[in-house]
PDB file of N, CA and C in Angstrom:
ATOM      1  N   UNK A   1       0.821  -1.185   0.000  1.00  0.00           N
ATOM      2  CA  UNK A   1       0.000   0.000   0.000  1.00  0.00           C
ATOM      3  C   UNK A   1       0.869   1.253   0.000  1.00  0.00           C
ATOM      4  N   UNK A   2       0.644   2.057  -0.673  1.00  0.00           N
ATOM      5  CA  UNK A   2       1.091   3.276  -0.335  1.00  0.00           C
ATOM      6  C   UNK A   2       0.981   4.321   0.381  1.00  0.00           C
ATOM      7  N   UNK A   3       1.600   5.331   0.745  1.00  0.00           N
ATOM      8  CA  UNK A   3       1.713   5.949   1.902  1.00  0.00           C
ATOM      9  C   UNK A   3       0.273   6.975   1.624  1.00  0.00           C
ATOM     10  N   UNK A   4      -0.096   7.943   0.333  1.00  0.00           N
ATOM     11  CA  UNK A   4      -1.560   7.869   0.373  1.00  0.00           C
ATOM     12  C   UNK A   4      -2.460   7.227   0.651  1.00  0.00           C
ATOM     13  N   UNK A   5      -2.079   5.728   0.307  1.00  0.00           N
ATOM     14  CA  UNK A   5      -3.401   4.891   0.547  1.00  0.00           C
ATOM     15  C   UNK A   5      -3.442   4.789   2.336  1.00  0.00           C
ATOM     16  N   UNK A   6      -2.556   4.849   2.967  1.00  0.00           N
ATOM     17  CA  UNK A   6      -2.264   4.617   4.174  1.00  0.00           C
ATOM     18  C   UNK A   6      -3.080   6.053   5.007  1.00  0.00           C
ATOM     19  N   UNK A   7      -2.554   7.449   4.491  1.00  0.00           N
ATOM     20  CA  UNK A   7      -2.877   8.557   4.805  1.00  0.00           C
ATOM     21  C   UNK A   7      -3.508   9.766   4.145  1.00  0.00           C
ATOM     22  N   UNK A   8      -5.195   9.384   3.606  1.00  0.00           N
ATOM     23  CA  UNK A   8      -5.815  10.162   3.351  1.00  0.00           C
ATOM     24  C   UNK A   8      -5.925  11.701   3.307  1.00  0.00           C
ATOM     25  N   UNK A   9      -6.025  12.130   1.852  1.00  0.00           N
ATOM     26  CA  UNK A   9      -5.673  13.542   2.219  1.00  0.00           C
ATOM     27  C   UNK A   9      -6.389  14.523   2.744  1.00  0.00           C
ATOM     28  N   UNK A  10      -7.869  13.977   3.251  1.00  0.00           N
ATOM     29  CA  UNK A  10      -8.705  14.947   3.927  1.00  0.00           C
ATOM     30  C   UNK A  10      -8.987  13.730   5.158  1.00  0.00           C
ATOM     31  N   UNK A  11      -9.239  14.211   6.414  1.00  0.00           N
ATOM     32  CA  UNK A  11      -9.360  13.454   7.353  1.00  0.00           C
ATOM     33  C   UNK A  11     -11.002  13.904   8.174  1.00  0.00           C
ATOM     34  N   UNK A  12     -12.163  13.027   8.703  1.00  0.00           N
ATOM     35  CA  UNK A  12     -12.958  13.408   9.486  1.00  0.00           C
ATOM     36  C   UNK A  12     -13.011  13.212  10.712  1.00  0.00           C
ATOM     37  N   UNK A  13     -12.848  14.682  11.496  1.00  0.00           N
ATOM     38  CA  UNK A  13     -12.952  14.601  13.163  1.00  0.00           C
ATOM     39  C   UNK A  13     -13.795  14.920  13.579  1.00  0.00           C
ATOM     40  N   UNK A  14     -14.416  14.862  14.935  1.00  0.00           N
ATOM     41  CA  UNK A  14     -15.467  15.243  15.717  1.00  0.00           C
ATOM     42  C   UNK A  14     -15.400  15.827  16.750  1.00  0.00           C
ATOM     43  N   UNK A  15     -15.883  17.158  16.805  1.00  0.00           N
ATOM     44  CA  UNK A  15     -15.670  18.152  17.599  1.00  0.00           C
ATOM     45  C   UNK A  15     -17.015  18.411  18.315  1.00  0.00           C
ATOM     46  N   UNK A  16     -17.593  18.417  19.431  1.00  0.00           N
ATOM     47  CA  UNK A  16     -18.843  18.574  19.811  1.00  0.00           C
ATOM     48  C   UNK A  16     -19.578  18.346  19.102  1.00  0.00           C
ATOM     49  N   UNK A  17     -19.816  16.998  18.557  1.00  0.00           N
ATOM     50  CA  UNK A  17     -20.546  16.287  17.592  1.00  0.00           C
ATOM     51  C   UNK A  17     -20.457  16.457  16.709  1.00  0.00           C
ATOM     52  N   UNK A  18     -19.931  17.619  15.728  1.00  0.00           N
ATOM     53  CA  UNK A  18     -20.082  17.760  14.643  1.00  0.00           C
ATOM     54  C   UNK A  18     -18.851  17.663  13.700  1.00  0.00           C
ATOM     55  N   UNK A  19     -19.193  16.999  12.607  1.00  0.00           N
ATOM     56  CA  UNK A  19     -17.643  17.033  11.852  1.00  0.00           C
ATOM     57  C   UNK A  19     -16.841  18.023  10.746  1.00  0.00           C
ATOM     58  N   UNK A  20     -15.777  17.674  11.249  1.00  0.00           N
ATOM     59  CA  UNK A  20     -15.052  18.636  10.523  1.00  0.00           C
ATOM     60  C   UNK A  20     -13.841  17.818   9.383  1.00  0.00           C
ATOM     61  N   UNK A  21     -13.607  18.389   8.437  1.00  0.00           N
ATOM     62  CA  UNK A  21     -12.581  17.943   7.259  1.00  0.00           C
ATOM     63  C   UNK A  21     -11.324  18.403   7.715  1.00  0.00           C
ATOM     64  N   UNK A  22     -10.203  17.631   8.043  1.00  0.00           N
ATOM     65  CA  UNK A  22      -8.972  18.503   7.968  1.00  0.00           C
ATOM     66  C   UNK A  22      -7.860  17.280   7.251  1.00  0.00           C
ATOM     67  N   UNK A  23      -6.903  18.799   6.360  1.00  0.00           N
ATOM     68  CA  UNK A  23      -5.793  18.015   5.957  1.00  0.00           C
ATOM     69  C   UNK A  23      -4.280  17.618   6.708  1.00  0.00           C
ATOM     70  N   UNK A  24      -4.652  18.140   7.815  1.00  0.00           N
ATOM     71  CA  UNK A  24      -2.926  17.811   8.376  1.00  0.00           C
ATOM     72  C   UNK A  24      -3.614  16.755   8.943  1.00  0.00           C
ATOM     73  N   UNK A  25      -2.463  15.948   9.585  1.00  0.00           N
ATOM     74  CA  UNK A  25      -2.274  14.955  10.410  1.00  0.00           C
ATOM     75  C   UNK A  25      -2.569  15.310  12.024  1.00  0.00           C
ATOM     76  N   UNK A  26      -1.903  16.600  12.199  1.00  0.00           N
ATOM     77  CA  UNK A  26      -1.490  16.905  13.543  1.00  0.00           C
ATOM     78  C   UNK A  26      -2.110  18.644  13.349  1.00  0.00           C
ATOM     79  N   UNK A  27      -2.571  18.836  14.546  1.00  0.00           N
ATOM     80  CA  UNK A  27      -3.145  20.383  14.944  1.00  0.00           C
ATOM     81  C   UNK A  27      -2.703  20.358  16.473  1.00  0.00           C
ATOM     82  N   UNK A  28      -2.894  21.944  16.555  1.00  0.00           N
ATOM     83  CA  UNK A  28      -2.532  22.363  17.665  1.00  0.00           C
ATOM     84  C   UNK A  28      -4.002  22.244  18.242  1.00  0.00           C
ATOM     85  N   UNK A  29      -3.575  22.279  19.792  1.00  0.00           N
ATOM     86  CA  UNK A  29      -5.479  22.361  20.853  1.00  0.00           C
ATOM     87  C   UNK A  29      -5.992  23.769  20.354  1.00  0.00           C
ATOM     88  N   UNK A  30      -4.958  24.690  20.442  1.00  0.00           N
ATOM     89  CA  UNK A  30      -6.018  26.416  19.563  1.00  0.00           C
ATOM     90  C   UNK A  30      -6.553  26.086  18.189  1.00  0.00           C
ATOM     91  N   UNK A  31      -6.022  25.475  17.485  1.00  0.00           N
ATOM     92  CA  UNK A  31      -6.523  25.712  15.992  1.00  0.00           C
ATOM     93  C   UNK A  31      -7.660  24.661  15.862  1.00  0.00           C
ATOM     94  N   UNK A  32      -7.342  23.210  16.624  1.00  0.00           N
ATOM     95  CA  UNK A  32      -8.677  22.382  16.292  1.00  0.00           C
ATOM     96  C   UNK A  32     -10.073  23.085  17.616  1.00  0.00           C
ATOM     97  N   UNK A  33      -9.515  24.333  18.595  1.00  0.00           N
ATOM     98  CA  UNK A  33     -10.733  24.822  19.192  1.00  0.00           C
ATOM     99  C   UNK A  33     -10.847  25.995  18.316  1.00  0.00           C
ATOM    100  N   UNK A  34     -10.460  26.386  17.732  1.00  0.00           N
ATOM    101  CA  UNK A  34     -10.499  27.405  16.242  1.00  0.00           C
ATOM    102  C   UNK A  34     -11.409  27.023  15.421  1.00  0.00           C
ATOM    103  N   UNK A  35     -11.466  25.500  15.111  1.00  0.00           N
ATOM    104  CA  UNK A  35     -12.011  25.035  13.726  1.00  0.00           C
ATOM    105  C   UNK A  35     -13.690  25.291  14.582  1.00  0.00           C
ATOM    106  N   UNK A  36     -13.636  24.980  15.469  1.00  0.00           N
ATOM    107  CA  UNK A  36     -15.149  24.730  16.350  1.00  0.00           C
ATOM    108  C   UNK A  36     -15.530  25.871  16.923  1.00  0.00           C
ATOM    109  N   UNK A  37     -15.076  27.009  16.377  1.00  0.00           N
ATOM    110  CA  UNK A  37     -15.421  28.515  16.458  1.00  0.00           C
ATOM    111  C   UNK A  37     -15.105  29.106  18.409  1.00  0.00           C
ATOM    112  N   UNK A  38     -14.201  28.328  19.150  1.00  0.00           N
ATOM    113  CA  UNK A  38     -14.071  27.921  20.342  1.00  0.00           C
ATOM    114  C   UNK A  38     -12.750  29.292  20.527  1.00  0.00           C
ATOM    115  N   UNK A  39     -12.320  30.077  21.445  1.00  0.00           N
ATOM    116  CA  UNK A  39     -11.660  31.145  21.754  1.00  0.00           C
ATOM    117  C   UNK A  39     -10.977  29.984  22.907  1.00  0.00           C
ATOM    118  N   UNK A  40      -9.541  30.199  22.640  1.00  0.00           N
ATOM    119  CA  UNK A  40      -8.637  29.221  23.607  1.00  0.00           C
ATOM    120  C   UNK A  40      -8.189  29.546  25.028  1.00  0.00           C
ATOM    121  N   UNK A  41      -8.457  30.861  25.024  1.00  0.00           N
ATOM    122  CA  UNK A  41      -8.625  31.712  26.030  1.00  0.00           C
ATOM    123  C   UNK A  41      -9.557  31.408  27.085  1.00  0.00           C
ATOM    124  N   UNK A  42     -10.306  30.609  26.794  1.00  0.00           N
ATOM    125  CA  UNK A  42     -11.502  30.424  27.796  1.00  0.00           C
ATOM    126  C   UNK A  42     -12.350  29.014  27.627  1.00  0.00           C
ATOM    127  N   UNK A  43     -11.602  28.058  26.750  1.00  0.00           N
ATOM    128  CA  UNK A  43     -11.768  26.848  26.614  1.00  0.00           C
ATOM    129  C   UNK A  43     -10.555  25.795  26.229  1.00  0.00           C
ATOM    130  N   UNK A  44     -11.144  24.972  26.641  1.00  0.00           N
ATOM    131  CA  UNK A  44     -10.095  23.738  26.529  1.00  0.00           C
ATOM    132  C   UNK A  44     -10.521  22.737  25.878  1.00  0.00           C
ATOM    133  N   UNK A  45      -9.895  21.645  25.621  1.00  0.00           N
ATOM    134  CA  UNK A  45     -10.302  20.234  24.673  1.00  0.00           C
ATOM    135  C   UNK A  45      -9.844  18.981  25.425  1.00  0.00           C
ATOM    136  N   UNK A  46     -10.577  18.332  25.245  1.00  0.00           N
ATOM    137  CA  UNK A  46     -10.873  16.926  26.059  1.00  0.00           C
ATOM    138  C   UNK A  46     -11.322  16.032  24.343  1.00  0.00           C
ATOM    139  N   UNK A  47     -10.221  15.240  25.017  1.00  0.00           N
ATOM    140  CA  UNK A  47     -10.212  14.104  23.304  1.00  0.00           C
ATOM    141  C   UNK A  47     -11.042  12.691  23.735  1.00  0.00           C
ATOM    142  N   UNK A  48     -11.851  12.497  23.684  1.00  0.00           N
ATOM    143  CA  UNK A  48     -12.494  11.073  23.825  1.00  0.00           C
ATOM    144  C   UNK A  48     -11.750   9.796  22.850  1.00  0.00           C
ATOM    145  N   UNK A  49     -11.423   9.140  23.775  1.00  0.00           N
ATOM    146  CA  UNK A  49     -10.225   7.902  23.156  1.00  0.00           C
ATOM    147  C   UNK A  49     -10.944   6.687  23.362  1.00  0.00           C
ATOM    148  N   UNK A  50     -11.838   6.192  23.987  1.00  0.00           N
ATOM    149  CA  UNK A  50     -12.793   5.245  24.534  1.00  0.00           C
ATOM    150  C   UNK A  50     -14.075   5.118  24.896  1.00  0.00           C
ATOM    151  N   UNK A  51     -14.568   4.282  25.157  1.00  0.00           N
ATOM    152  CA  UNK A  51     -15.900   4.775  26.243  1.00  0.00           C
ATOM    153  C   UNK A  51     -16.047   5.275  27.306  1.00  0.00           C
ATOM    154  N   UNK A  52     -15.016   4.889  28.124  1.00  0.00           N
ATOM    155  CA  UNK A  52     -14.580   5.735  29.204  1.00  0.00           C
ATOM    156  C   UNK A  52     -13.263   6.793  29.303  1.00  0.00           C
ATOM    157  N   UNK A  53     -12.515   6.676  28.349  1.00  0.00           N
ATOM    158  CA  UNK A  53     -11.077   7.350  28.426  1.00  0.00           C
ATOM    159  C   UNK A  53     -11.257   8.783  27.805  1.00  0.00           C
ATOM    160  N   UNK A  54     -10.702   9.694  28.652  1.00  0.00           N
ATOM    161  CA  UNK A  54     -10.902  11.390  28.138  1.00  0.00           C
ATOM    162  C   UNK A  54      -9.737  12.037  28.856  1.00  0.00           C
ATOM    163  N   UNK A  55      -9.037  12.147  27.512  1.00  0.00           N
ATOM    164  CA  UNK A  55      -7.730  13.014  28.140  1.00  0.00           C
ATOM    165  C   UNK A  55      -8.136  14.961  27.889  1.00  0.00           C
ATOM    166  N   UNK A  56      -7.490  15.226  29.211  1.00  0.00           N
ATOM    167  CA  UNK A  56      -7.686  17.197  28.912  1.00  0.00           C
ATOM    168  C   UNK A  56      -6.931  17.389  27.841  1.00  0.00           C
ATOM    169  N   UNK A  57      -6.503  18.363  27.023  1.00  0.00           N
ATOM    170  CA  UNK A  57      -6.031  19.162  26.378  1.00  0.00           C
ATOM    171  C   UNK A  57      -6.109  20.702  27.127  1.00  0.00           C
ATOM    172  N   UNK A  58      -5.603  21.130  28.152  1.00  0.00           N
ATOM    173  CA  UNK A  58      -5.177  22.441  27.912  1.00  0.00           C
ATOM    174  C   UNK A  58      -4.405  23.397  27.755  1.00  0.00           C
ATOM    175  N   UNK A  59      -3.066  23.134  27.163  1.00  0.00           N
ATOM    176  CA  UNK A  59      -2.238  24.005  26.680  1.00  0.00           C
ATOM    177  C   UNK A  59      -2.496  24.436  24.938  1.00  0.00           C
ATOM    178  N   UNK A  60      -2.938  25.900  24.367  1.00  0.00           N
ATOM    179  CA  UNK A  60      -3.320  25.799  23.330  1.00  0.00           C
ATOM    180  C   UNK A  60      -1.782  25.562  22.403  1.00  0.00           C
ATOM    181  N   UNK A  61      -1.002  25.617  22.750  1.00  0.00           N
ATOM    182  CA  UNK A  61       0.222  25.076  21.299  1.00  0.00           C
ATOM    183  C   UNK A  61       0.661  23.566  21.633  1.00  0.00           C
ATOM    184  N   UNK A  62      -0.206  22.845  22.664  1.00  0.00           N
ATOM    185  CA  UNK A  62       0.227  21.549  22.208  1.00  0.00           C
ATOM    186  C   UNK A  62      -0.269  20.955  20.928  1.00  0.00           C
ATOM    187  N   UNK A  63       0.447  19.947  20.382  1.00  0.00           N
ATOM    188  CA  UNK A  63       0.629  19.362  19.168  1.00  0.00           C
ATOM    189  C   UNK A  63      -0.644  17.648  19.743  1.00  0.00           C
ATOM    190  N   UNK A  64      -1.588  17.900  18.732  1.00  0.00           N
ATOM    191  CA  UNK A  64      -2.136  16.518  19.082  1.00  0.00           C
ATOM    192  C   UNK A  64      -1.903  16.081  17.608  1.00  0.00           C
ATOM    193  N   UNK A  65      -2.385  14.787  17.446  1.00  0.00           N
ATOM    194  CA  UNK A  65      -2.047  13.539  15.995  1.00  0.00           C
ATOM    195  C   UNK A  65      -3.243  13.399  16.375  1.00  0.00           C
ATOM    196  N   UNK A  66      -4.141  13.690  15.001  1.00  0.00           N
ATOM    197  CA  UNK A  66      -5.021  13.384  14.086  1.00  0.00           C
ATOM    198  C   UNK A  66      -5.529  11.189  13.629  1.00  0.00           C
ATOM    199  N   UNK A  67      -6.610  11.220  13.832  1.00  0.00           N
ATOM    200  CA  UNK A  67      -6.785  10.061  12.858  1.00  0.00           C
ATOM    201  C   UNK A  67      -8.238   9.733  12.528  1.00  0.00           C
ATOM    202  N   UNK A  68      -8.581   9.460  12.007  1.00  0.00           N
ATOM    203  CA  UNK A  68      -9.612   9.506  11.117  1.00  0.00           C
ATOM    204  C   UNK A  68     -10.954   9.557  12.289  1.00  0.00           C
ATOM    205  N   UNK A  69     -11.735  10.404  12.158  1.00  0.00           N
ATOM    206  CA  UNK A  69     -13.111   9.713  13.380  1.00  0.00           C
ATOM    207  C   UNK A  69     -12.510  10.275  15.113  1.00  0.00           C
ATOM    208  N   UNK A  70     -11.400  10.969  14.976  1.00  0.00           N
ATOM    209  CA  UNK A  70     -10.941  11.794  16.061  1.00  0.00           C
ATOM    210  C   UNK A  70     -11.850  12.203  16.999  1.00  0.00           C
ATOM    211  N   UNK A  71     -12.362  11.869  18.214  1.00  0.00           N
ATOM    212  CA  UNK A  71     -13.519  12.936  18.791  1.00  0.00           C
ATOM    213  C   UNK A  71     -12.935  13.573  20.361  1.00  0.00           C
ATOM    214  N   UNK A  72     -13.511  14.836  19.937  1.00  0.00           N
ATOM    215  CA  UNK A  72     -13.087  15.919  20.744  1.00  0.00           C
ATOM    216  C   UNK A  72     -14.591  16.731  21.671  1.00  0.00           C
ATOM    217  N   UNK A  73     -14.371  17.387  22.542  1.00  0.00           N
ATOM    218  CA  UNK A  73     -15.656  18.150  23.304  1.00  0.00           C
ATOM    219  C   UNK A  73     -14.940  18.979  23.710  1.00  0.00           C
ATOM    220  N   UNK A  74     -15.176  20.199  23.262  1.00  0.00           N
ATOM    221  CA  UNK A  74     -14.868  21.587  24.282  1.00  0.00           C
ATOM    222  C   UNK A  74     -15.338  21.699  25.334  1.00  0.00           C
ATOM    223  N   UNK A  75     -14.634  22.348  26.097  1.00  0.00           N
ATOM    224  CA  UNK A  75     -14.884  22.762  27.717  1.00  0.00           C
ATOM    225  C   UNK A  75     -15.158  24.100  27.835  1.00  0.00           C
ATOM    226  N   UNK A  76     -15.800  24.999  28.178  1.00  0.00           N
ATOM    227  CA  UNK A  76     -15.545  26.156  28.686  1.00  0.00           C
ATOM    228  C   UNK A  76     -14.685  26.228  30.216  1.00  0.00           C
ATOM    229  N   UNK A  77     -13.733  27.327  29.981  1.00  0.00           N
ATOM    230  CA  UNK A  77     -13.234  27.408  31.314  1.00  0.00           C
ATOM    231  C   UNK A  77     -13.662  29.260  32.037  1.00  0.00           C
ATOM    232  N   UNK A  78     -14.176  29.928  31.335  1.00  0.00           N
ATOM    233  CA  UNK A  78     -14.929  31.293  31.448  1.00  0.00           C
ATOM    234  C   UNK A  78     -15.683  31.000  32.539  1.00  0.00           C
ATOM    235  N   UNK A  79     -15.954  32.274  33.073  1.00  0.00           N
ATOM    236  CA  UNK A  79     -17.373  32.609  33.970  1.00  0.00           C
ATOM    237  C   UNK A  79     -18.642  32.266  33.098  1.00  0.00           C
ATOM    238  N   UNK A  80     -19.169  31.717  33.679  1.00  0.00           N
ATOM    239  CA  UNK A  80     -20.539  31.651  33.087  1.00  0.00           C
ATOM    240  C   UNK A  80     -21.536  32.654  33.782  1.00  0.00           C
ATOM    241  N   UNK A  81     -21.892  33.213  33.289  1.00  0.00           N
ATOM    242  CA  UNK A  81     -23.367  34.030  33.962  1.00  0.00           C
ATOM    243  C   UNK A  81     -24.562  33.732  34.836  1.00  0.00           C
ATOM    244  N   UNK A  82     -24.527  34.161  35.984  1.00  0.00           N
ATOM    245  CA  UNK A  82     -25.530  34.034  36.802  1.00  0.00           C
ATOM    246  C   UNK A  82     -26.287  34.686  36.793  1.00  0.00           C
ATOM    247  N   UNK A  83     -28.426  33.959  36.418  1.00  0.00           N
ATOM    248  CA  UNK A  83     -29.367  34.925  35.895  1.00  0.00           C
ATOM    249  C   UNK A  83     -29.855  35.301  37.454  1.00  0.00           C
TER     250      UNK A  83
END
């Protein structure tokens, strides 16, 4: 097989349910909370790896690896408003 056939040039991840197309392999925690319209400043990313397994993400220039069906959930870490 070849290394295309191996590594697709558009990849689908899941970001608070919804999917997104990306071509790198690897994103930073800001840019894949970027893609999900998410300000890094006041949220974080939690990667779902299992049924039970959920690693944090909160440094925004760490480097995560990509693979197909990736799923992710933003966090807010902001004040939320009290009505």
């Amino acid at each position: 097989m070849t290394a295309a056939a191996h590594h697709p040039k558009t990849i689908e991840i899941l970001i608070d349910g919804e999917p997104y197309e990306v071509h790198e392999r690897e994103l930073t925690v800001g840019e894949i909370l970027a893609l999900a319209g998410k300000d890094p400043a006041s949220s974080y990313l939690v990667e779902l790896k299992g049924p039970r397994e959920r690693e944090p993400h909160k440094d925004p220039a760490e480097r995560i690896k990509l693979h197909p069906h990736s799923k992710f959930v933003t966090v807010s870490c902001g004040e939320t408003p009290v009505s």
